[in-house]
N, C-alpha and C. Protein backbone atom coordinates (compact mmCIF):
# COMPACT_ATOMS: atom_id res chain seq x y z
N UNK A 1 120.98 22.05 89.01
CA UNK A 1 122.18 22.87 88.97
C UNK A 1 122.49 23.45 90.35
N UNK A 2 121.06 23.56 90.82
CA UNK A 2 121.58 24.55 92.78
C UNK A 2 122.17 23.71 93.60
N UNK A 3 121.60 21.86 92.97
CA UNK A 3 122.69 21.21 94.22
C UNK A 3 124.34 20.91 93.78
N UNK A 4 124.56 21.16 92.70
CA UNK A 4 125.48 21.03 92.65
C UNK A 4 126.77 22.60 93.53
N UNK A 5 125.95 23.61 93.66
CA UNK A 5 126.64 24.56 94.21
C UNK A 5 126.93 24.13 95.63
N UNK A 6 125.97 23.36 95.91
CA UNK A 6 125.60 23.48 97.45
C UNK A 6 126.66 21.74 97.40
N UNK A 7 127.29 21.72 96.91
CA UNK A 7 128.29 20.17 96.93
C UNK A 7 129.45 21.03 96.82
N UNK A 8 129.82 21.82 95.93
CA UNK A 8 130.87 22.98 95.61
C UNK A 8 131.06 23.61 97.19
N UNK A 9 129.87 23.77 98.03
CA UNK A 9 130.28 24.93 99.53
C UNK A 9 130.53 23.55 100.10
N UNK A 10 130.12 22.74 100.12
CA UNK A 10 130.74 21.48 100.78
C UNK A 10 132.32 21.08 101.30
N UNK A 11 132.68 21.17 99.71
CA UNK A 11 133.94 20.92 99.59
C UNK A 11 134.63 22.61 100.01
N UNK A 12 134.21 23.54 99.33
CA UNK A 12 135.05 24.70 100.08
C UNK A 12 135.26 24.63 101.17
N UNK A 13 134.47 23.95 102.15
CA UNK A 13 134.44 24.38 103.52
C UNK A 13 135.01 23.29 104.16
N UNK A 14 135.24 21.71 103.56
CA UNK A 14 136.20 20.98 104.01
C UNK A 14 137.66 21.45 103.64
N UNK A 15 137.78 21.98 102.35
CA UNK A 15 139.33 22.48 101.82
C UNK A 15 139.62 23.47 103.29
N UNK A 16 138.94 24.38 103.25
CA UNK A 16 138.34 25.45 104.37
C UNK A 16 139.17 24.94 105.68
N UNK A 17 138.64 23.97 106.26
CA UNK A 17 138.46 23.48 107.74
C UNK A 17 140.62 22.33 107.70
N UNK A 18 140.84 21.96 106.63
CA UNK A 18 141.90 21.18 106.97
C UNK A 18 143.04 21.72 106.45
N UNK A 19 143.12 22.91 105.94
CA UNK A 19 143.98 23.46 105.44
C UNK A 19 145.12 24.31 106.54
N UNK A 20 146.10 24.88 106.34
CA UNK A 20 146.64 25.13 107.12
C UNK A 20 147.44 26.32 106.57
N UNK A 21 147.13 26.78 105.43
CA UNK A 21 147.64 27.75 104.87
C UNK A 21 146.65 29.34 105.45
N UNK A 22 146.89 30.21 106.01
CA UNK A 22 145.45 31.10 105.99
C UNK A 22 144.37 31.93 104.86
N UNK A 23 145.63 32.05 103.92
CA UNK A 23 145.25 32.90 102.63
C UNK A 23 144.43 31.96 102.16
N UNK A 24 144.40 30.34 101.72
CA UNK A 24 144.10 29.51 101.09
C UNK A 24 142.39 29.16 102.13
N UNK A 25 142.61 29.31 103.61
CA UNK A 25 141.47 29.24 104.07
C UNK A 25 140.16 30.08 103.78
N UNK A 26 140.71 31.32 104.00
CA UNK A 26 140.27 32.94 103.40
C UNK A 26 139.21 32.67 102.17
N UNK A 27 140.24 32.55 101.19
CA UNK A 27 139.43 32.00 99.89
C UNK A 27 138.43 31.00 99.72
N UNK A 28 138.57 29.75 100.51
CA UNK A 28 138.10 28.98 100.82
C UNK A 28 136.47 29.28 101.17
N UNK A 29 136.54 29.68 102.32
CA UNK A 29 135.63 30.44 103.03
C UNK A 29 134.56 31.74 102.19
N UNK A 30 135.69 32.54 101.45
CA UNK A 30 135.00 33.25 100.64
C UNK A 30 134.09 32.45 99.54
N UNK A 31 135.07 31.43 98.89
CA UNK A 31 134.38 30.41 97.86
C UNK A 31 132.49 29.88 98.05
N UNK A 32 133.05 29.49 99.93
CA UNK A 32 131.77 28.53 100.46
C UNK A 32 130.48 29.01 100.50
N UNK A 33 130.95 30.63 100.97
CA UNK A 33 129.84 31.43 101.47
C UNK A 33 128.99 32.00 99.93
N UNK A 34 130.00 32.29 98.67
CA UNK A 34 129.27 32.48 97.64
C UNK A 34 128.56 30.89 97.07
N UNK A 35 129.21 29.93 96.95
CA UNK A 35 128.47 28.73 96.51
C UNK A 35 126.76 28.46 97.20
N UNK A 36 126.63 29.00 98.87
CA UNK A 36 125.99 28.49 99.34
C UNK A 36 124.72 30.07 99.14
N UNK A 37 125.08 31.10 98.36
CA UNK A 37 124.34 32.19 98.44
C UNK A 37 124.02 31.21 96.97
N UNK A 38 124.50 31.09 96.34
CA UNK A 38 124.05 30.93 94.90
C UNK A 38 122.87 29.48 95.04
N UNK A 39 123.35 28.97 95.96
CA UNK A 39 122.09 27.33 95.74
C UNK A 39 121.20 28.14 96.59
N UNK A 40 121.04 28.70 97.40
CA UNK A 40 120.07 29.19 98.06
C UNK A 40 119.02 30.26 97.10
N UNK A 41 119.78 30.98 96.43
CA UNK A 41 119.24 31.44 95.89
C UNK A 41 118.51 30.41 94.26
N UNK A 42 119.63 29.77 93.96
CA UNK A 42 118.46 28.78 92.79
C UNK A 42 117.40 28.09 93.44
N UNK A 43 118.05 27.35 94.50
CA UNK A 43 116.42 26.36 95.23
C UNK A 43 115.44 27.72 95.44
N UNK A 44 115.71 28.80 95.81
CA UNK A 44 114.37 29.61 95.77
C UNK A 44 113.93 29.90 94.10
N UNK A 45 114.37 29.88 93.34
CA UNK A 45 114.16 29.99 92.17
C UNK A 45 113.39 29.30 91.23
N UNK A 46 114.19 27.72 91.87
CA UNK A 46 113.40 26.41 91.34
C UNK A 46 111.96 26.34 91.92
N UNK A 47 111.77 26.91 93.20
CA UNK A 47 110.33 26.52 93.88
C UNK A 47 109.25 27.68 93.57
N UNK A 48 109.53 29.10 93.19
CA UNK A 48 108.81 29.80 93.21
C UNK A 48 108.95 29.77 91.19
N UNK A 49 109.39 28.96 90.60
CA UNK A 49 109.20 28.94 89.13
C UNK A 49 107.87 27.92 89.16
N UNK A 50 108.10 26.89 90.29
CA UNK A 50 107.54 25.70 90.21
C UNK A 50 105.84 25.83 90.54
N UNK A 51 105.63 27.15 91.36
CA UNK A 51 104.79 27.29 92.19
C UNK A 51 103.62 28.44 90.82
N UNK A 52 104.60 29.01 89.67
CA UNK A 52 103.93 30.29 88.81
C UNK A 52 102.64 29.25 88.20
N UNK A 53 102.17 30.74 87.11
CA UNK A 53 101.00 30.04 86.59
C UNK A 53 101.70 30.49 85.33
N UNK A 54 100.74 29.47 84.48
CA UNK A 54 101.26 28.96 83.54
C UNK A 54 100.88 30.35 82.52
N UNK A 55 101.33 31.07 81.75
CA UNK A 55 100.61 32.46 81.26
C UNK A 55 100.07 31.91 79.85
N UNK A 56 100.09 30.85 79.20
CA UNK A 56 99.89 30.62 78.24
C UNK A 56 97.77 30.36 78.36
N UNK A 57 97.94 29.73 79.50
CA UNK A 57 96.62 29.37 79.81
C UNK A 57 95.36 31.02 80.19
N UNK A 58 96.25 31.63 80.52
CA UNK A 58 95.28 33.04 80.71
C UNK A 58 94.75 33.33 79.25
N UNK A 59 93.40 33.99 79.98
CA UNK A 59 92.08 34.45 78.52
C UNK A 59 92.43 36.29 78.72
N UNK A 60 92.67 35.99 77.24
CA UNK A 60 92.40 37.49 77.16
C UNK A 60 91.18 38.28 77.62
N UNK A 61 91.10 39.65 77.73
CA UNK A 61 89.85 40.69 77.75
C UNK A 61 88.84 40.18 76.36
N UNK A 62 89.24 39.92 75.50
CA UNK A 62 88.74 40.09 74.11
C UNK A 62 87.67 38.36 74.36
N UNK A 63 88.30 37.47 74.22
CA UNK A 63 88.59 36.40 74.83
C UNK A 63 86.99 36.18 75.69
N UNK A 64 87.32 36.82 76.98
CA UNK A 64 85.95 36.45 78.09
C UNK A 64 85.21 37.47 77.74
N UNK A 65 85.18 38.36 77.24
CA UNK A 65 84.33 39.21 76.76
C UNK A 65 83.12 37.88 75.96
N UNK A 66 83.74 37.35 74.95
CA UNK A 66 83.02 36.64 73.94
C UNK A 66 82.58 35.35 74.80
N UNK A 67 83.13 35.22 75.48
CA UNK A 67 82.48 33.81 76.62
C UNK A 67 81.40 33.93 76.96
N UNK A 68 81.55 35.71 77.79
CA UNK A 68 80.48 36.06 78.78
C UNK A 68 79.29 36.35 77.84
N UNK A 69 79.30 36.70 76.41
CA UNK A 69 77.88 36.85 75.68
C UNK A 69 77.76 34.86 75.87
N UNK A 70 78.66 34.89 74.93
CA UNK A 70 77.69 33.30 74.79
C UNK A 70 76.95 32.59 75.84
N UNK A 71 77.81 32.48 77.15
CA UNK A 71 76.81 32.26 78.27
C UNK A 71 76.10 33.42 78.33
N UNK A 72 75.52 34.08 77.98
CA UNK A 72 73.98 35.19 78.49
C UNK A 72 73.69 34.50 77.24
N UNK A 73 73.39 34.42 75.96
CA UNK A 73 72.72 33.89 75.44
C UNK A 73 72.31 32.25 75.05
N UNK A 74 73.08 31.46 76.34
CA UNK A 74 72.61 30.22 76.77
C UNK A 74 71.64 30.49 77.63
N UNK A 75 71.50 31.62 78.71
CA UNK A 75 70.97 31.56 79.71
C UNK A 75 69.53 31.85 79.13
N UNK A 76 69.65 32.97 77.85
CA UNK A 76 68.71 33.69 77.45
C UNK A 76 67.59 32.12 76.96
N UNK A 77 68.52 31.52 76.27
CA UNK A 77 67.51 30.73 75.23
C UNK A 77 67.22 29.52 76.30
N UNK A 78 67.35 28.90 77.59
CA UNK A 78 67.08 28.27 78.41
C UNK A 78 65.80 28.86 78.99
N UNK A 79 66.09 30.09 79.04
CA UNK A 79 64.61 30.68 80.14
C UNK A 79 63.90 30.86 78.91
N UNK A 80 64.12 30.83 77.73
CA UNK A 80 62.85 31.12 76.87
C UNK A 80 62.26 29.65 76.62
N UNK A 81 62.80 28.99 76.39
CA UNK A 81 63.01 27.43 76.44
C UNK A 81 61.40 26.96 77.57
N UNK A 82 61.91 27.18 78.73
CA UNK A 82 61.76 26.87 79.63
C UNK A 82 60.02 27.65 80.08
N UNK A 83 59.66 28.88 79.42
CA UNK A 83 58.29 29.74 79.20
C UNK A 83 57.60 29.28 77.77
N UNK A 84 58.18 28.71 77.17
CA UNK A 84 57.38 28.05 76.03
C UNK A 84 57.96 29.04 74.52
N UNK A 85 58.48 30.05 74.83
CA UNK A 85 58.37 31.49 73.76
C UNK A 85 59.08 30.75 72.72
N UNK A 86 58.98 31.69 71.52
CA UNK A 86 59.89 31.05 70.29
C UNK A 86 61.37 31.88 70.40
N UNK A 87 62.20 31.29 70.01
CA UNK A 87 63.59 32.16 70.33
C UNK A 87 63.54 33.31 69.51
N UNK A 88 64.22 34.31 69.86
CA UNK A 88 64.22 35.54 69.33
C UNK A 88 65.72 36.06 68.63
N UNK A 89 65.15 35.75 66.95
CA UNK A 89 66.54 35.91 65.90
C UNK A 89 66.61 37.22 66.02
């Protein structure tokens, strides 16, 4: 959609440049300078949407809370593992 604005200041600014009316240039000009604020501003839009993180993929508090036991009690039953002991229910 931003390049199409930025085809829109294109043409304003040829209407712009061969015209010979002044009022009609004026506008023209006014037209170009908003078309070319507006693609400037979507291409920044499009790249810093492009660049986010995805929020669906974030772990809740609740979430890594329950991670972080389960790894301590991998770690737990590896080192007991690993000393011979019987695991501890």
């Amino acid at each position: 959609m931003h390049w199409l604005l930025l085809g829109l200041a294109v043409a304003a600014f040829a209407v712009a440049f061969n015209t010979t009316a002044t009022w009609l240039m004026a506008l023209c000009l006014i037209f170009a300078l908003l078309f070319l604020l507006g693609w400037i501003l979507g291409l920044y839009s499009a790249r810093a949407g492009a660049r986010s993180r995805d929020e669906t993929a974030m772990i809740d508090p609740v979430e890594l809370r329950r991670l972080r036991e389960q790894a301590e009690a991998r770690k737990l039953a590896a080192q007991q593992q690993q000393s011979g002991e019987p695991p501890v229910a």
